[in-house]
PDB file of N, CA and C in Angstrom:
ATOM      1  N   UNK A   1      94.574  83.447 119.028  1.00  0.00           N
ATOM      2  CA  UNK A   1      93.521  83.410 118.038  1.00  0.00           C
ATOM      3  C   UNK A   1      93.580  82.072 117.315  1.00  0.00           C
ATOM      4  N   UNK A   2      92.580  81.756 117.076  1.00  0.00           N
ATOM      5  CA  UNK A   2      92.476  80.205 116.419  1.00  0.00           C
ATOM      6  C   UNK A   2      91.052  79.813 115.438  1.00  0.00           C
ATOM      7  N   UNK A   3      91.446  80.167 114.354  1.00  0.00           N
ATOM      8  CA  UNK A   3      90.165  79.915 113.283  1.00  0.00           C
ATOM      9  C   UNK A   3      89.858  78.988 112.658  1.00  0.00           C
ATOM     10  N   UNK A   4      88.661  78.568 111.709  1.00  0.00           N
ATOM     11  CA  UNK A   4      89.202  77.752 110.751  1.00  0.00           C
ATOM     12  C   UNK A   4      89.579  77.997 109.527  1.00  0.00           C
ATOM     13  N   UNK A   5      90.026  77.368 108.868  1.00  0.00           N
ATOM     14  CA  UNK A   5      90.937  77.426 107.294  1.00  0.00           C
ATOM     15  C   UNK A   5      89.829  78.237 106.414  1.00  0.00           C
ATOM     16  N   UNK A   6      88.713  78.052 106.690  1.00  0.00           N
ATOM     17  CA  UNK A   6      87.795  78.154 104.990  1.00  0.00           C
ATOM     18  C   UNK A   6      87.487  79.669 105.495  1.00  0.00           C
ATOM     19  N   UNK A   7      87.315  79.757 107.300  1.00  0.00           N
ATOM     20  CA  UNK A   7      87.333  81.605 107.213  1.00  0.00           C
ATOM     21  C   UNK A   7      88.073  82.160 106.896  1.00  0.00           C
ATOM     22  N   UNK A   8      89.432  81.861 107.211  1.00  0.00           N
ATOM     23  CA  UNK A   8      90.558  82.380 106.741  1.00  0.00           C
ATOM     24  C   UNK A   8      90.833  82.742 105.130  1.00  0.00           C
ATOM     25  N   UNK A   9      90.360  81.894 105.138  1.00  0.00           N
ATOM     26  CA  UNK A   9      90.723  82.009 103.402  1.00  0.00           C
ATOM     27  C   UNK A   9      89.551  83.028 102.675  1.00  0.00           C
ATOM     28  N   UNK A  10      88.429  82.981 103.386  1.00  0.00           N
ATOM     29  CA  UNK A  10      86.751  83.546 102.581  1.00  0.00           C
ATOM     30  C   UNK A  10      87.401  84.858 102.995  1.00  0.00           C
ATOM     31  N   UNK A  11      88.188  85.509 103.743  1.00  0.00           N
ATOM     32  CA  UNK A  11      88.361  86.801 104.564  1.00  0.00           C
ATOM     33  C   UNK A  11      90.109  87.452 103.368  1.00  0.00           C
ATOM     34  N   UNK A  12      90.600  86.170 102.465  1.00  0.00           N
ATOM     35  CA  UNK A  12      91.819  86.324 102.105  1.00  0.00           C
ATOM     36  C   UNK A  12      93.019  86.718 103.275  1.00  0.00           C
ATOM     37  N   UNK A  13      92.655  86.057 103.823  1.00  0.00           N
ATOM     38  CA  UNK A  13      93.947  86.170 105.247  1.00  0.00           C
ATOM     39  C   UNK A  13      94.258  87.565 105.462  1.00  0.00           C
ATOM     40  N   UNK A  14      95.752  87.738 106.055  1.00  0.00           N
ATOM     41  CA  UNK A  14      96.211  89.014 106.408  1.00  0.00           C
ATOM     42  C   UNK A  14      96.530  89.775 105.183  1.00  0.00           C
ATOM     43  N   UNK A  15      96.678  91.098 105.297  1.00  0.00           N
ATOM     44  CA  UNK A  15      96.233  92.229 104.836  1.00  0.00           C
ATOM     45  C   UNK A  15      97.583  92.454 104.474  1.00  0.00           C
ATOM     46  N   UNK A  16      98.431  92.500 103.511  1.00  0.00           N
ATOM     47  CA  UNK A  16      99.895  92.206 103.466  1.00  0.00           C
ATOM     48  C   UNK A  16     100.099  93.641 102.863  1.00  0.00           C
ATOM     49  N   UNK A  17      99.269  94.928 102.932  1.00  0.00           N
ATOM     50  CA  UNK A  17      99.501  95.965 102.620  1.00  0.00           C
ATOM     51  C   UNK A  17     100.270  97.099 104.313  1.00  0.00           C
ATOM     52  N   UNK A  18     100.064  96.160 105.137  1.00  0.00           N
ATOM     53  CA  UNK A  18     100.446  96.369 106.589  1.00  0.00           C
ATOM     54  C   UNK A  18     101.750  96.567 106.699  1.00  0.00           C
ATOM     55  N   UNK A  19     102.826  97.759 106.849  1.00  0.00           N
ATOM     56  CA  UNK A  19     104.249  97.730 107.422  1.00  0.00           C
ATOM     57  C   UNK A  19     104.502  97.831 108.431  1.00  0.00           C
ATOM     58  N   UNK A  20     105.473  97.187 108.983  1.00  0.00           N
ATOM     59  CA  UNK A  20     105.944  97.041 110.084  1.00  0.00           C
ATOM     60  C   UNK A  20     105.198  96.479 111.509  1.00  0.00           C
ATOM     61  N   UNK A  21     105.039  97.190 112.450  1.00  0.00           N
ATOM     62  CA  UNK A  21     104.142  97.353 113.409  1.00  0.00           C
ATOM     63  C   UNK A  21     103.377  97.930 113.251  1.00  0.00           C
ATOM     64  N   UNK A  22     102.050  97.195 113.650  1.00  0.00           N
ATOM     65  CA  UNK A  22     100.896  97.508 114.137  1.00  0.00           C
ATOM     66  C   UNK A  22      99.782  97.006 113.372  1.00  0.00           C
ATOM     67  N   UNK A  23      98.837  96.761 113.734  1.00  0.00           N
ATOM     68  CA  UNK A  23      96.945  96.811 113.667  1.00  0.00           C
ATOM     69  C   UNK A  23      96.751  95.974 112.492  1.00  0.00           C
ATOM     70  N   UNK A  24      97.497  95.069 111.997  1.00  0.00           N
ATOM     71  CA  UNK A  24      97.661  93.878 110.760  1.00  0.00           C
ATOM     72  C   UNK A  24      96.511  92.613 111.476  1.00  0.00           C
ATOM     73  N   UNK A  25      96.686  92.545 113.290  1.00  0.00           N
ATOM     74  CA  UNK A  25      95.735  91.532 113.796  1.00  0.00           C
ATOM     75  C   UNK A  25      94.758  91.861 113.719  1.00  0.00           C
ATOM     76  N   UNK A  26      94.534  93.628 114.157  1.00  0.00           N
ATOM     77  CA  UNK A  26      93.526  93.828 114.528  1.00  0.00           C
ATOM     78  C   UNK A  26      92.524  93.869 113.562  1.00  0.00           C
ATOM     79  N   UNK A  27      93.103  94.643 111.927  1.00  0.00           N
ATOM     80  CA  UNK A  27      92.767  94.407 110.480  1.00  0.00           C
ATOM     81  C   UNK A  27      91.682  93.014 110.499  1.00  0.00           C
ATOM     82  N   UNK A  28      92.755  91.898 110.647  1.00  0.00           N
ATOM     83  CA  UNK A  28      92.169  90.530 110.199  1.00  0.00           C
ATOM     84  C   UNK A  28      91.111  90.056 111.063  1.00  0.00           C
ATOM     85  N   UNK A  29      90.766  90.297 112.475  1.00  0.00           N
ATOM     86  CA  UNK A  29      89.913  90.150 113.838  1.00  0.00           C
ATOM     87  C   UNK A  29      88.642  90.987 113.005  1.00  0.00           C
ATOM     88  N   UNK A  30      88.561  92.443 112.697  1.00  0.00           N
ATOM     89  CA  UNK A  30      87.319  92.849 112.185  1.00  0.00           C
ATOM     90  C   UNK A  30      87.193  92.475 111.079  1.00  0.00           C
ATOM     91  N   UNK A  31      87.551  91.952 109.663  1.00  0.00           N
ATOM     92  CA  UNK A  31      87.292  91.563 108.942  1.00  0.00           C
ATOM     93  C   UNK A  31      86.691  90.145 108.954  1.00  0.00           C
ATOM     94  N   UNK A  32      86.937  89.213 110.353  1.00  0.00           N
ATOM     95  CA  UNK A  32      86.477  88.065 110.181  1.00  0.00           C
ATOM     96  C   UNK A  32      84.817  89.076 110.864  1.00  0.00           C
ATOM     97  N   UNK A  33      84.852  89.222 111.550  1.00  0.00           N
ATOM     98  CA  UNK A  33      83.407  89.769 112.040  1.00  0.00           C
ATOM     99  C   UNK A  33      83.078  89.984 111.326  1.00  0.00           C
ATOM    100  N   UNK A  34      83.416  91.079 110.294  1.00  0.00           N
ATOM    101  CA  UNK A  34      82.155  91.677 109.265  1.00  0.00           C
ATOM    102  C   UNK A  34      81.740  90.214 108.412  1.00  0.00           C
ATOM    103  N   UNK A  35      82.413  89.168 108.319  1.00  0.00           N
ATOM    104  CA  UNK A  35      82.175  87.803 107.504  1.00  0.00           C
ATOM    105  C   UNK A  35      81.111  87.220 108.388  1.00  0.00           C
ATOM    106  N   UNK A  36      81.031  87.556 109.536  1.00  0.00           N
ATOM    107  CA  UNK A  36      79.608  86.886 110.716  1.00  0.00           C
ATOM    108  C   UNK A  36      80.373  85.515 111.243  1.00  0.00           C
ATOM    109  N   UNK A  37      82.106  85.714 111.257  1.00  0.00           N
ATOM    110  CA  UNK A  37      82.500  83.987 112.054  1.00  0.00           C
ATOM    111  C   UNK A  37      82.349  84.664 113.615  1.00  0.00           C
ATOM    112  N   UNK A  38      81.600  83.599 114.440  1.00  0.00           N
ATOM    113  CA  UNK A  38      81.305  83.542 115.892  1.00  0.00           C
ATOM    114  C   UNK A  38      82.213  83.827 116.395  1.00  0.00           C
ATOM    115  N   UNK A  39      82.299  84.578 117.792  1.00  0.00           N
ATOM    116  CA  UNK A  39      83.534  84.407 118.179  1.00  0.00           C
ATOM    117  C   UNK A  39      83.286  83.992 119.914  1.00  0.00           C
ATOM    118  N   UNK A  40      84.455  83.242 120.345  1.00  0.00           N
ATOM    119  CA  UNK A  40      84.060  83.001 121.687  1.00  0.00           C
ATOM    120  C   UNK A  40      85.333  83.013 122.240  1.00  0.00           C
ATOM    121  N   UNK A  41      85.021  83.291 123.543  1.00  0.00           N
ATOM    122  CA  UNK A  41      85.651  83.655 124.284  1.00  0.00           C
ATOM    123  C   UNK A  41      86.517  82.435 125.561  1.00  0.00           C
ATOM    124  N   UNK A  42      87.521  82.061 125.610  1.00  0.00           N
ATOM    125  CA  UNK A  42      88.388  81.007 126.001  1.00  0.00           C
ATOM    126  C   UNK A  42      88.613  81.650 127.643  1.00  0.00           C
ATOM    127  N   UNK A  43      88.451  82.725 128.211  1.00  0.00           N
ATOM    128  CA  UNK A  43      88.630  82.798 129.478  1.00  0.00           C
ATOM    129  C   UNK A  43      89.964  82.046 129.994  1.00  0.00           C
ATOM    130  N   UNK A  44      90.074  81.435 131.092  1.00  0.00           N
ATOM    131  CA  UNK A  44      91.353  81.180 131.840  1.00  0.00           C
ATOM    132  C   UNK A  44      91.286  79.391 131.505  1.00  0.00           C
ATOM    133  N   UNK A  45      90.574  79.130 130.601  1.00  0.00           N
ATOM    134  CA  UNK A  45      90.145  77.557 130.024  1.00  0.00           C
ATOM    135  C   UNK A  45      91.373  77.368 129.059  1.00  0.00           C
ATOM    136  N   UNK A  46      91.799  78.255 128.843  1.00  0.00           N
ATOM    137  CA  UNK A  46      92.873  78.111 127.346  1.00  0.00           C
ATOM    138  C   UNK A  46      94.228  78.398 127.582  1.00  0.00           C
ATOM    139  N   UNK A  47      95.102  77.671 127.293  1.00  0.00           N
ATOM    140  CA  UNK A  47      96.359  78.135 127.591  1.00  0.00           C
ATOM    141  C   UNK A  47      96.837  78.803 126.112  1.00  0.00           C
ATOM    142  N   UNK A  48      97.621  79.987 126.538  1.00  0.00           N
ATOM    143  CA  UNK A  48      97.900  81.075 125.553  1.00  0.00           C
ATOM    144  C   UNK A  48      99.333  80.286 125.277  1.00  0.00           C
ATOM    145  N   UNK A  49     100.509  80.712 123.929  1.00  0.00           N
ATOM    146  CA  UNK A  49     101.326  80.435 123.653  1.00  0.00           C
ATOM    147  C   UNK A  49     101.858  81.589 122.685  1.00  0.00           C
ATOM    148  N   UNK A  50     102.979  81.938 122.744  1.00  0.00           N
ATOM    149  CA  UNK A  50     103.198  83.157 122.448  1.00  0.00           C
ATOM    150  C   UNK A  50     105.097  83.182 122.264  1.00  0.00           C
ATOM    151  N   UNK A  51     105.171  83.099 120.760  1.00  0.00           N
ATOM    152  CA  UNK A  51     106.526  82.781 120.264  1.00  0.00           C
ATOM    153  C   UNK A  51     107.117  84.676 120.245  1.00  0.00           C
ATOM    154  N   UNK A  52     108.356  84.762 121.277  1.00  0.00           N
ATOM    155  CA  UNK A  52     108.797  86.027 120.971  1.00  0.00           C
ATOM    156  C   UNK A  52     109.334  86.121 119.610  1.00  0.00           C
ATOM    157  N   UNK A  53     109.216  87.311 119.353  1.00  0.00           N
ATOM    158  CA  UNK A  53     110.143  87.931 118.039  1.00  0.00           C
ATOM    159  C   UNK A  53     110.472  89.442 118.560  1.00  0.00           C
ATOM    160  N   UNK A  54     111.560  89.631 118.066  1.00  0.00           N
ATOM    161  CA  UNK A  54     111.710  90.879 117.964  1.00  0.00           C
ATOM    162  C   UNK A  54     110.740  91.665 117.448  1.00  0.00           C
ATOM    163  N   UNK A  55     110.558  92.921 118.250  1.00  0.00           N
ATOM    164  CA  UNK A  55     109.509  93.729 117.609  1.00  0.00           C
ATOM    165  C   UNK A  55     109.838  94.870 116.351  1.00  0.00           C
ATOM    166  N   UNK A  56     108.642  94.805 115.470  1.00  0.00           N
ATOM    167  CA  UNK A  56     109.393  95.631 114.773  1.00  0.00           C
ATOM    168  C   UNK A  56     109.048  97.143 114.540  1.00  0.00           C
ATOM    169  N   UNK A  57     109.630  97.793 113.237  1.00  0.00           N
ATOM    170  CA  UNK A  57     109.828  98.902 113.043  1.00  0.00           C
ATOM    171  C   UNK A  57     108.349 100.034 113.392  1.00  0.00           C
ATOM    172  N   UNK A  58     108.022 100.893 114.084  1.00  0.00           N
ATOM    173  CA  UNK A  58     107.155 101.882 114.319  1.00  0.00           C
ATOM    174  C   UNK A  58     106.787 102.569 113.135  1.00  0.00           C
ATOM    175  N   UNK A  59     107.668 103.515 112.507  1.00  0.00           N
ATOM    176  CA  UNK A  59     107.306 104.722 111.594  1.00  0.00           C
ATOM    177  C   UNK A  59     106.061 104.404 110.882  1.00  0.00           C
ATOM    178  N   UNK A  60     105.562 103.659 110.781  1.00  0.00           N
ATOM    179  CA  UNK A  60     104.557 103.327 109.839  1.00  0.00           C
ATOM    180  C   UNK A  60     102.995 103.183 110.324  1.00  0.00           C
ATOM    181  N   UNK A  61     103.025 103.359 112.076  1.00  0.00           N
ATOM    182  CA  UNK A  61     102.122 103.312 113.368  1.00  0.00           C
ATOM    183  C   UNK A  61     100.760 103.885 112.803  1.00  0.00           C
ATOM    184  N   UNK A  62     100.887 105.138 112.215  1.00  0.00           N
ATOM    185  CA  UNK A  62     100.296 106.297 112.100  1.00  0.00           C
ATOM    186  C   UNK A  62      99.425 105.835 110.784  1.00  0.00           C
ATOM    187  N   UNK A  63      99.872 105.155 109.311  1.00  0.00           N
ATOM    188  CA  UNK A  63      99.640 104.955 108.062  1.00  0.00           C
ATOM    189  C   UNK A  63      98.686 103.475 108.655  1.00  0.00           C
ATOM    190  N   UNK A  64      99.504 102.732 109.453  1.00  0.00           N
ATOM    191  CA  UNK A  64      98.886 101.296 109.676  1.00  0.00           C
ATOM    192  C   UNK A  64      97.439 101.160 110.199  1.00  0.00           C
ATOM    193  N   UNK A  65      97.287 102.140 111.277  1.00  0.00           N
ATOM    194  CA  UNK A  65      96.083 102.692 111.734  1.00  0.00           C
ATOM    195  C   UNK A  65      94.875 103.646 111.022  1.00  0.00           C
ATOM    196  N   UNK A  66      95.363 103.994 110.392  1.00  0.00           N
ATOM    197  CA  UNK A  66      93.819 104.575 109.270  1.00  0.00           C
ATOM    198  C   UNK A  66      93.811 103.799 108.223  1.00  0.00           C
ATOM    199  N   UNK A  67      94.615 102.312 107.773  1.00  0.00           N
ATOM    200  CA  UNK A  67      94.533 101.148 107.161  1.00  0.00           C
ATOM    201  C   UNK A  67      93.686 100.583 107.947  1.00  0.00           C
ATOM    202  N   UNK A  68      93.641 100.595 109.404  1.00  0.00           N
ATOM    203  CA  UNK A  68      93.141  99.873 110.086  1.00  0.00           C
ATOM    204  C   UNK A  68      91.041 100.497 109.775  1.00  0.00           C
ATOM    205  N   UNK A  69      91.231 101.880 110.372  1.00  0.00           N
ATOM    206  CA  UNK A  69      90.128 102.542 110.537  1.00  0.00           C
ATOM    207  C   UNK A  69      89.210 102.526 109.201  1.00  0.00           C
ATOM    208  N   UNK A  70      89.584 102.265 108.026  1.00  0.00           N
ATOM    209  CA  UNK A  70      89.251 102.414 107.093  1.00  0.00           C
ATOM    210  C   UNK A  70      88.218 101.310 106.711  1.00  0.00           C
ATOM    211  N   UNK A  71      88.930 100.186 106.895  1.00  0.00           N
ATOM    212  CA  UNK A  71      88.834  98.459 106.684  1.00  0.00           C
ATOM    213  C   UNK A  71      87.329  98.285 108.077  1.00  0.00           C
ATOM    214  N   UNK A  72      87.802  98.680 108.767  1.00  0.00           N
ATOM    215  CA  UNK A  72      86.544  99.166 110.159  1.00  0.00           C
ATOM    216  C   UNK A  72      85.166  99.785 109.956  1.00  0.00           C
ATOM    217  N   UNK A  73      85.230 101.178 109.322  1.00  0.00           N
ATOM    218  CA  UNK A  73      84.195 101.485 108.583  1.00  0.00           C
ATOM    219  C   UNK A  73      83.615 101.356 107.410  1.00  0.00           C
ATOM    220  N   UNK A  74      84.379 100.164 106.427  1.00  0.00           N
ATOM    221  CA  UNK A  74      83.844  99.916 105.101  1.00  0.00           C
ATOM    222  C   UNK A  74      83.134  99.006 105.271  1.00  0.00           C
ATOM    223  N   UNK A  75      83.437  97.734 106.102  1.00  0.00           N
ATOM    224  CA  UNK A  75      82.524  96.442 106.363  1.00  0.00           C
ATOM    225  C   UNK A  75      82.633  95.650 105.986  1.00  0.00           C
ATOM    226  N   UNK A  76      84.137  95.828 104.904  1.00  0.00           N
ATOM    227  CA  UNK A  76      84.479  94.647 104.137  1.00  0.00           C
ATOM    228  C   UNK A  76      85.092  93.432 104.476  1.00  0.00           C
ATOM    229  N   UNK A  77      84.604  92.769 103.835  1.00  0.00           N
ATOM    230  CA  UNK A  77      85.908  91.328 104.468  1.00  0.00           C
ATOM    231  C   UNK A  77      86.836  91.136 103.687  1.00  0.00           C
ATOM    232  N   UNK A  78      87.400  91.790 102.972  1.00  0.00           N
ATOM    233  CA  UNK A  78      88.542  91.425 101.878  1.00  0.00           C
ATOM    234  C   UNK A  78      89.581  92.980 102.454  1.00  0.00           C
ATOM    235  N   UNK A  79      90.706  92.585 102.213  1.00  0.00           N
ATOM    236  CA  UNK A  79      91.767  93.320 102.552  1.00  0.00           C
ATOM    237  C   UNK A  79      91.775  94.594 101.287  1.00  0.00           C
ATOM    238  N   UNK A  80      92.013  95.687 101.588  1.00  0.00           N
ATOM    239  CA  UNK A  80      92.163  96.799 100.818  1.00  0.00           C
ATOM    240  C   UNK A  80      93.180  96.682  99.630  1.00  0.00           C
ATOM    241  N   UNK A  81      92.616  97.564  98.313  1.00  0.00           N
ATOM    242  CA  UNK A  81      93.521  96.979  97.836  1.00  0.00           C
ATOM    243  C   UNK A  81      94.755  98.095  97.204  1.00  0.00           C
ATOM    244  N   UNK A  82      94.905  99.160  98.201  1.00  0.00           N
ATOM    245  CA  UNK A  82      95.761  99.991  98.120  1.00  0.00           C
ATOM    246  C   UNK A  82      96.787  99.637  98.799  1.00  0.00           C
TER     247      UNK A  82
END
């Protein structure tokens, strides 16, 4: 993923109410949409880069995802503020 700064910022970046693993990208990906930034598609034109980390903690899978669903059906571009 690769944006620019002023969407990032109009969207207030990632959603830092997110634990552990899960749906924190996916959070920030629909929130830039509901903002109307274009999105295009890089096909086999782009080389991907992809720093491992350890993955982290699960238990929170379940809470992270109706954070997710929520943020999905409100339309907002600003991160929740629960």
């Amino acid at each position: 993923l690769a944006l620019w700064r002023d969407d990032f910022l109009r969207i207030s970046g990632f959603d830092e109410h997110y634990t552990g693993w899960g749906y924190e990208d996916s959070d920030l990906v629909i929130r830039l949409l509901h903002a109307k930034v274009c999105r295009k598609q890089g096909g086999n034109i782009i080389t991907l880069l992809h720093l491992w980390h350890k993955e982290n903690d699960r238990q929170h899978q379940a809470e992270n995802w109706q954070r997710f669903l929520n943020t999905q059906r409100s339309h907002s571009i600003l991160p929740s503020k629960d």
